[in-house]
Protein backbone atom coordinates (compact mmCIF):
# COMPACT_ATOMS: atom_id res chain seq x y z
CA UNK A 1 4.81 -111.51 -111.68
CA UNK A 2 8.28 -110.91 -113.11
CA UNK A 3 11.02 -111.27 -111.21
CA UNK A 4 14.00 -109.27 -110.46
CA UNK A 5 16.05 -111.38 -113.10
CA UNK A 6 13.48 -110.42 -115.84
CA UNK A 7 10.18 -111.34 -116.78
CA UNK A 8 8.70 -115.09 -116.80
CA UNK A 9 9.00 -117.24 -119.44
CA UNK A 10 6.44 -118.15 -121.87
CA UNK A 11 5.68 -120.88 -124.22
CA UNK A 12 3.25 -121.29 -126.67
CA UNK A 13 1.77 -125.07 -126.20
CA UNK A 14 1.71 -127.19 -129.90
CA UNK A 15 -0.19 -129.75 -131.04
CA UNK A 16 -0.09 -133.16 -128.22
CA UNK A 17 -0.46 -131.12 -125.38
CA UNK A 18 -3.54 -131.09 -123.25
CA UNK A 19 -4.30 -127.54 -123.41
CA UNK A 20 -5.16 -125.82 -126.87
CA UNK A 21 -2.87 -125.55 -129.48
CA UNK A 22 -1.70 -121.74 -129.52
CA UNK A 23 -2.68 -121.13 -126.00
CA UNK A 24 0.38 -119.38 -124.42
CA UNK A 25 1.14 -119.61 -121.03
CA UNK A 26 3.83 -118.86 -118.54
CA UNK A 27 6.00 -121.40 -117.40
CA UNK A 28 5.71 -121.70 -113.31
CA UNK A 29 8.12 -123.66 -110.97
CA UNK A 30 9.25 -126.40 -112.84
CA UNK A 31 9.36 -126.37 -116.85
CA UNK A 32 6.39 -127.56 -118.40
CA UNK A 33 3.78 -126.25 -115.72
CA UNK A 34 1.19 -123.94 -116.46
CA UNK A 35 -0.24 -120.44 -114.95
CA UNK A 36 -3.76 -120.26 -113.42
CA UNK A 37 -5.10 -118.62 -116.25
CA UNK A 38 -4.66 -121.73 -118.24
CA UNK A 39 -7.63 -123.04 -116.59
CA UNK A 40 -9.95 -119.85 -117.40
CA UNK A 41 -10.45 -122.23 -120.67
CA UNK A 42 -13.49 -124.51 -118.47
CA UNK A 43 -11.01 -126.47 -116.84
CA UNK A 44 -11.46 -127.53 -112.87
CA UNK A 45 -8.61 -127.10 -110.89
CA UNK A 46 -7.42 -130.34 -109.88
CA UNK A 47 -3.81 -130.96 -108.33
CA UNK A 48 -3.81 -134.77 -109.64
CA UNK A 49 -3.95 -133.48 -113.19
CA UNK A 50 -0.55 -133.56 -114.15
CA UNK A 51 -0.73 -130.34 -116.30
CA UNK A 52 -2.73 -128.22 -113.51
CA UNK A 53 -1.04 -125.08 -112.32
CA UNK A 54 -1.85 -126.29 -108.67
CA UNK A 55 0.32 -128.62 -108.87
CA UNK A 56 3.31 -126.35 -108.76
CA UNK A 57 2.12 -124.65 -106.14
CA UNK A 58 1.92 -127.09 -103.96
CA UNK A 59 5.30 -128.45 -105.05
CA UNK A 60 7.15 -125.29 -103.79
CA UNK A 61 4.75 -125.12 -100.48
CA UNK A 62 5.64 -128.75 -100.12
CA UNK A 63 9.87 -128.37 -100.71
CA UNK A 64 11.39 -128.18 -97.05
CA UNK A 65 13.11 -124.84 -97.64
CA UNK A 66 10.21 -122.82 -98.50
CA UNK A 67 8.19 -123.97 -95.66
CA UNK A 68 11.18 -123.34 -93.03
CA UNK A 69 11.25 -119.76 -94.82
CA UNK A 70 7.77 -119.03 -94.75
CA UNK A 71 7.76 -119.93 -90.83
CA UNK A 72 11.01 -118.39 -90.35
CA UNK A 73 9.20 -115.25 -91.17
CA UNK A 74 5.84 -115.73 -89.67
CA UNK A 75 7.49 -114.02 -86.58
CA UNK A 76 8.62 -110.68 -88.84
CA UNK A 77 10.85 -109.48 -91.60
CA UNK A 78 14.24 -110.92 -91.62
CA UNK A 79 17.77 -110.05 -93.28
CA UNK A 80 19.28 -112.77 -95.19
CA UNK A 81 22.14 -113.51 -92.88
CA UNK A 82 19.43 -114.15 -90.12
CA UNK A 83 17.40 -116.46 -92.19
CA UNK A 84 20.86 -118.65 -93.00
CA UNK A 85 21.47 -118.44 -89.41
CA UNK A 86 17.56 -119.54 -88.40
CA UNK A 87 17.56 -122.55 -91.33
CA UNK A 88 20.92 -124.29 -89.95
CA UNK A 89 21.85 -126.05 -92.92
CA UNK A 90 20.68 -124.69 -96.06
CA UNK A 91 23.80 -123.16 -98.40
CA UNK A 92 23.01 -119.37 -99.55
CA UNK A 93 22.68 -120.50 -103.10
CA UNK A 94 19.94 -122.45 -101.98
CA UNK A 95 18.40 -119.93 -100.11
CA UNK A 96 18.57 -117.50 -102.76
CA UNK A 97 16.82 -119.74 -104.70
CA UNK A 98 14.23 -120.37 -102.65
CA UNK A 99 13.38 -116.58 -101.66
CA UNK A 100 13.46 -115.86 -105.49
CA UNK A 101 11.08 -119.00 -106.23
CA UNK A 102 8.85 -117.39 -103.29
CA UNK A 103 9.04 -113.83 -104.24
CA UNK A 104 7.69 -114.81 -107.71
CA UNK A 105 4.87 -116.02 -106.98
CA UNK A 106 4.13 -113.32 -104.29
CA UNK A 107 4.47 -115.23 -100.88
CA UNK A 108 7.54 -113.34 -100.02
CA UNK A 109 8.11 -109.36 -100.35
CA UNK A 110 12.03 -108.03 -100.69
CA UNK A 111 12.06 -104.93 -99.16
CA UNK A 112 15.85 -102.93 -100.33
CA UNK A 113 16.45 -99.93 -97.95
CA UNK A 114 18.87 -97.17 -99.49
CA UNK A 115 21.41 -97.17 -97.05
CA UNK A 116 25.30 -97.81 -97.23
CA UNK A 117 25.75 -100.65 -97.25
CA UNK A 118 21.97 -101.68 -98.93
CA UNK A 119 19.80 -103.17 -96.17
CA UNK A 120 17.21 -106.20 -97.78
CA UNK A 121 14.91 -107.81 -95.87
CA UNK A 122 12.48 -110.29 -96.54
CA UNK A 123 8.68 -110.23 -95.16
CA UNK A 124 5.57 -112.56 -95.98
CA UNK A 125 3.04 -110.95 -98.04
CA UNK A 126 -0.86 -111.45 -97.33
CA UNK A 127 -0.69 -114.63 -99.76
CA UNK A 128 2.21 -116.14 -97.49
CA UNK A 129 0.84 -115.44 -94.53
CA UNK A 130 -2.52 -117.60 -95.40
CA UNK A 131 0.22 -120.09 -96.94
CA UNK A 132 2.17 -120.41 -93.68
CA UNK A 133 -0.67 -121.19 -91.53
CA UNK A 134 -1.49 -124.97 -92.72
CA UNK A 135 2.49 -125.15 -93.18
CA UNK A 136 2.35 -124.16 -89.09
CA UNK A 137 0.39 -127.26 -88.54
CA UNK A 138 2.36 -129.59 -90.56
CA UNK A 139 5.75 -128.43 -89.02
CA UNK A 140 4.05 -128.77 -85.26
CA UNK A 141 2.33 -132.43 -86.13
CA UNK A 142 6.16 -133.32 -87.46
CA UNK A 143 7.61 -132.09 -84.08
CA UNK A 144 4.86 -133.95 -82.33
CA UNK A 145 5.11 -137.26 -84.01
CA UNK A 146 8.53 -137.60 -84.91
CA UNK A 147 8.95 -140.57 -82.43
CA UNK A 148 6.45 -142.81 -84.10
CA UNK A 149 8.96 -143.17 -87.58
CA UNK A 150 10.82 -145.91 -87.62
CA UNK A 151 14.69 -145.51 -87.99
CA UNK A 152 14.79 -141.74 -87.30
């Protein structure tokens, strides 16, 4: 899905890599990772395969931010200033960020209203709705069993 700062990035994988050379794919959360289509070629999903687009999933469900977002907004769309003021802590650069990282990948819808002055809000989609249940569980087991860490 393209972005509202233009369309992904792609890359064209060379000779060394462990996909086939002249397969082009488009780069995903961190450089270097690969779309889900890059598997259509027989390859099994696995996350533990360092070149598996899984991978980067699970590296942006598993970054703080993005799970605090995507419960954030479990209870309903939310303006930006209310997310910053929900996530005490996190800078608006990195919130930006994270929304953008979210939106690309189609867990998080930006809705723009055409009013003066422009109303955005930000709502899960179907996709981060299913994402932010298991993330539900994790935050309440934290909550739960916070006690039990040692020098926290």
């Amino acid at each position: 899905m393209a972005s509202a700062t233009g369309p992904p990035r792609s890359h064209y994988y060379s000779k060394g890599s462990s996909y086939p050379q002249g397969v082009l794919v488009t780069f995903g959360y961190h450089e270097g990772m690969t779309t889900l289509s890059t598997c259509a070629a027989g390859r099994p999903h696995d996350v533990y395969d360092a070149q598996c687009p899984c991978r980067g999933i699970l590296d942006l469900l598993a970054d703080k931010w993005s799970a605090l977002i995507l419960g954030a907004l479990e209870d309903g769309p939310m303006r930006f200033g209310e997310l910053k003021r929900k996530l005490e802590g996190i800078s608006p650069k990195v919130l930006t960020s994270c929304l953008r990282r979210l939106e690309d990948r189609d867990l998080v819808a930006r809705e723009i209203f055409a009013e003066v002055p422009a109303r955005v809000e930000y709502s899960l989609t179907g996709l981060g709705a299913d994402a932010a249940k298991p993330l539900q569980s994790l935050r309440d087991w934290v909550e739960s069993n916070i006690q039990r860490f040692p020098d926290i």
